[in-house]
N, C-alpha and C. Protein backbone atom coordinates (compact mmCIF):
# COMPACT_ATOMS: atom_id res chain seq x y z
N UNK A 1 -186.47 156.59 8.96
CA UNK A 1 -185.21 157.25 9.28
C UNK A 1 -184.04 156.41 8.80
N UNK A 2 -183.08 156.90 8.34
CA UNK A 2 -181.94 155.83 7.83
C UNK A 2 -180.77 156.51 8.51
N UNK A 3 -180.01 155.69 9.10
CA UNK A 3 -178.70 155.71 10.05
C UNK A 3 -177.39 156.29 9.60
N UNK A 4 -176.76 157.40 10.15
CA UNK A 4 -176.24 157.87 8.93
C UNK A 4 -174.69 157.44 10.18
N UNK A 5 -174.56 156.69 10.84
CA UNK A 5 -173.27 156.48 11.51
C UNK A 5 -172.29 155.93 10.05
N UNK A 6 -171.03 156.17 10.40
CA UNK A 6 -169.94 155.34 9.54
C UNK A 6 -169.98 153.49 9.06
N UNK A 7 -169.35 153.38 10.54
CA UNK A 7 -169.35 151.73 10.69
C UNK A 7 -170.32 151.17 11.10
N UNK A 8 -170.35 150.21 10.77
CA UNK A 8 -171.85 148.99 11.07
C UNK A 8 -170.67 147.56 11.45
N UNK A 9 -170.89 147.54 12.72
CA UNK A 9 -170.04 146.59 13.31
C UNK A 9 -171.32 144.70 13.08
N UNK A 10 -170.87 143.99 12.75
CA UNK A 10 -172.01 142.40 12.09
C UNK A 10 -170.92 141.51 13.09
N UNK A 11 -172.19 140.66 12.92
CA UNK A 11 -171.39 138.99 13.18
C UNK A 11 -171.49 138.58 11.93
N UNK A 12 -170.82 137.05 11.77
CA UNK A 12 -169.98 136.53 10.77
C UNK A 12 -171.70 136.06 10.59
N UNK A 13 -173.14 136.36 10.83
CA UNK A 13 -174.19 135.89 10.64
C UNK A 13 -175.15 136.76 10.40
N UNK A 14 -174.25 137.82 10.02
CA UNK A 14 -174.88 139.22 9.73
C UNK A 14 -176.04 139.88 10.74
N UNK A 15 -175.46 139.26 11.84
CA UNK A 15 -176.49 140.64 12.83
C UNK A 15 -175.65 141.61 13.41
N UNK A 16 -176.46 142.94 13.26
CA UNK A 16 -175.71 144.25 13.61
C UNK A 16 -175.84 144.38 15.17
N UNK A 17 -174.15 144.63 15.72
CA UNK A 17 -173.79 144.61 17.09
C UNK A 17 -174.10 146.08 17.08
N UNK A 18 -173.18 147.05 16.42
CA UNK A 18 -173.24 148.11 16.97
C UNK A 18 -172.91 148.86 15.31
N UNK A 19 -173.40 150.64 15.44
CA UNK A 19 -173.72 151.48 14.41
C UNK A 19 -172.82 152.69 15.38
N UNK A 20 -171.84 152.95 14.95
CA UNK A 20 -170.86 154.10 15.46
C UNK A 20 -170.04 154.87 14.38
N UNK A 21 -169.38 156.08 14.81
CA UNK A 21 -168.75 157.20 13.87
C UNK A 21 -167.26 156.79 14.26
N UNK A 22 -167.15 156.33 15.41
CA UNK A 22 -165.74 156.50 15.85
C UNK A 22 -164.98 154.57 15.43
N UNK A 23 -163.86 154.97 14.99
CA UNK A 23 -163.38 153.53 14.47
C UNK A 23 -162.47 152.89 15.43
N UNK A 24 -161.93 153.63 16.46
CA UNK A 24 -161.83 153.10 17.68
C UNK A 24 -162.46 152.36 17.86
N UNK A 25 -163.70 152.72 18.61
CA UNK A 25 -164.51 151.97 19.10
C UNK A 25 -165.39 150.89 18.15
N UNK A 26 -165.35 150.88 17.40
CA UNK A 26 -165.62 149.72 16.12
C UNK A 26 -164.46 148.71 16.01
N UNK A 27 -163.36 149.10 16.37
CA UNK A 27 -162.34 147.78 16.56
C UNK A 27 -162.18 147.60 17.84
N UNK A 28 -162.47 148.18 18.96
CA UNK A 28 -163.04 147.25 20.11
C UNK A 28 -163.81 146.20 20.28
N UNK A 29 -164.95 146.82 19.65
CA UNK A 29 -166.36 145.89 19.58
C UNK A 29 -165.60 144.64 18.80
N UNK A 30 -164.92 145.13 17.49
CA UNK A 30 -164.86 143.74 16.68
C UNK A 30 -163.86 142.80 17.75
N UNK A 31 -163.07 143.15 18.30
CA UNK A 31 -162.13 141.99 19.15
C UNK A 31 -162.73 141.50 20.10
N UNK A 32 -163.92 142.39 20.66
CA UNK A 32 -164.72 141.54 22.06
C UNK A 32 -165.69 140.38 21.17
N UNK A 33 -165.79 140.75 19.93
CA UNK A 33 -167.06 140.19 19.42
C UNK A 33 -166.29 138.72 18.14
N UNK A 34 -165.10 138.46 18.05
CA UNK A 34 -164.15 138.05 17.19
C UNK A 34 -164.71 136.25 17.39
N UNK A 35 -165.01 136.15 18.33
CA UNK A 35 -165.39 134.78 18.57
C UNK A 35 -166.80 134.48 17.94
N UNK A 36 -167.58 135.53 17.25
CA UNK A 36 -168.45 135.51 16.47
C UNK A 36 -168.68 135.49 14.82
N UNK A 37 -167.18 135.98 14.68
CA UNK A 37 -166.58 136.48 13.66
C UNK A 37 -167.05 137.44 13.36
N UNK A 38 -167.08 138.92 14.26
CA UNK A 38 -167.55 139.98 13.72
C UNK A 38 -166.23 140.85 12.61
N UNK A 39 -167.02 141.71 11.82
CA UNK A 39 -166.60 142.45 10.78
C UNK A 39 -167.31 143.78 10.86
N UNK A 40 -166.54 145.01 10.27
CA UNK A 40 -166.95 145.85 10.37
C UNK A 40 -167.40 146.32 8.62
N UNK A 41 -168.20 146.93 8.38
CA UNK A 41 -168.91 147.48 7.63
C UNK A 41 -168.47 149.30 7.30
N UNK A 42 -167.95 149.68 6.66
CA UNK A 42 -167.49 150.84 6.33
C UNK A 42 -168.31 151.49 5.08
N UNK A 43 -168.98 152.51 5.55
CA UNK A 43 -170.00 152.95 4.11
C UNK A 43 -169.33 153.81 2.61
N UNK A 44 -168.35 154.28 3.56
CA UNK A 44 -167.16 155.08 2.52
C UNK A 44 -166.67 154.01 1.35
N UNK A 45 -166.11 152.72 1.84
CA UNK A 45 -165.39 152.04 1.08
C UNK A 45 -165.64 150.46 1.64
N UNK A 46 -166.87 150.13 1.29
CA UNK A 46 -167.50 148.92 1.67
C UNK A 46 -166.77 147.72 2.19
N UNK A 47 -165.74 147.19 1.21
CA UNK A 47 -165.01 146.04 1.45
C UNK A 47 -163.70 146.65 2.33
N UNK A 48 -163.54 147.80 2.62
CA UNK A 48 -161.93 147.53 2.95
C UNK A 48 -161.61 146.54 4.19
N UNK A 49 -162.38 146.64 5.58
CA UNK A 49 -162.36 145.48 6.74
C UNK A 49 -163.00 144.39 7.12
N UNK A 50 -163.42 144.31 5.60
CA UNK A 50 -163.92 142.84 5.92
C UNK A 50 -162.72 141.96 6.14
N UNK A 51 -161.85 141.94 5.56
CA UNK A 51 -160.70 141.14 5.38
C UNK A 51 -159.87 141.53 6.44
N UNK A 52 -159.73 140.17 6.92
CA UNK A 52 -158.89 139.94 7.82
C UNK A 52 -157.85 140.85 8.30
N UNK A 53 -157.43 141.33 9.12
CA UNK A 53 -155.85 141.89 9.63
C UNK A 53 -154.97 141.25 9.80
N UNK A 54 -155.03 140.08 10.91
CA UNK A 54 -154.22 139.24 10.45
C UNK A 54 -154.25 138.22 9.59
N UNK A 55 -153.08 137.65 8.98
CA UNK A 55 -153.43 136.32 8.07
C UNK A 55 -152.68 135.36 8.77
């Protein structure tokens, strides 16, 4: 079966926290999870959140 959610929420060690549609809740996860250095994963447009928000 292959996962057809949007975002794929990682730690900065590439393990997957969470697999969701809603991007809300994918930038929740990433701020509870920020001390891990999580990143979110977008299948539409791969790189756009990896990079930082703030600088």
């Amino acid at each position: 079966m292959s996962r057809k959610e949007r975002y794929t929420i990682k730690t900065g060690k590439g393990k997957i926290i969470k697999l969701t549609d809603d991007i809300k809740e994918a930038l929740t996860i990433q701020e509870e999870h920020k001390h891990e250095g999580a990143y979110i994963e977008d299948k539409k447009s791969p790189n756009k959140h990896k990079k930082p928000f703030f600088h």
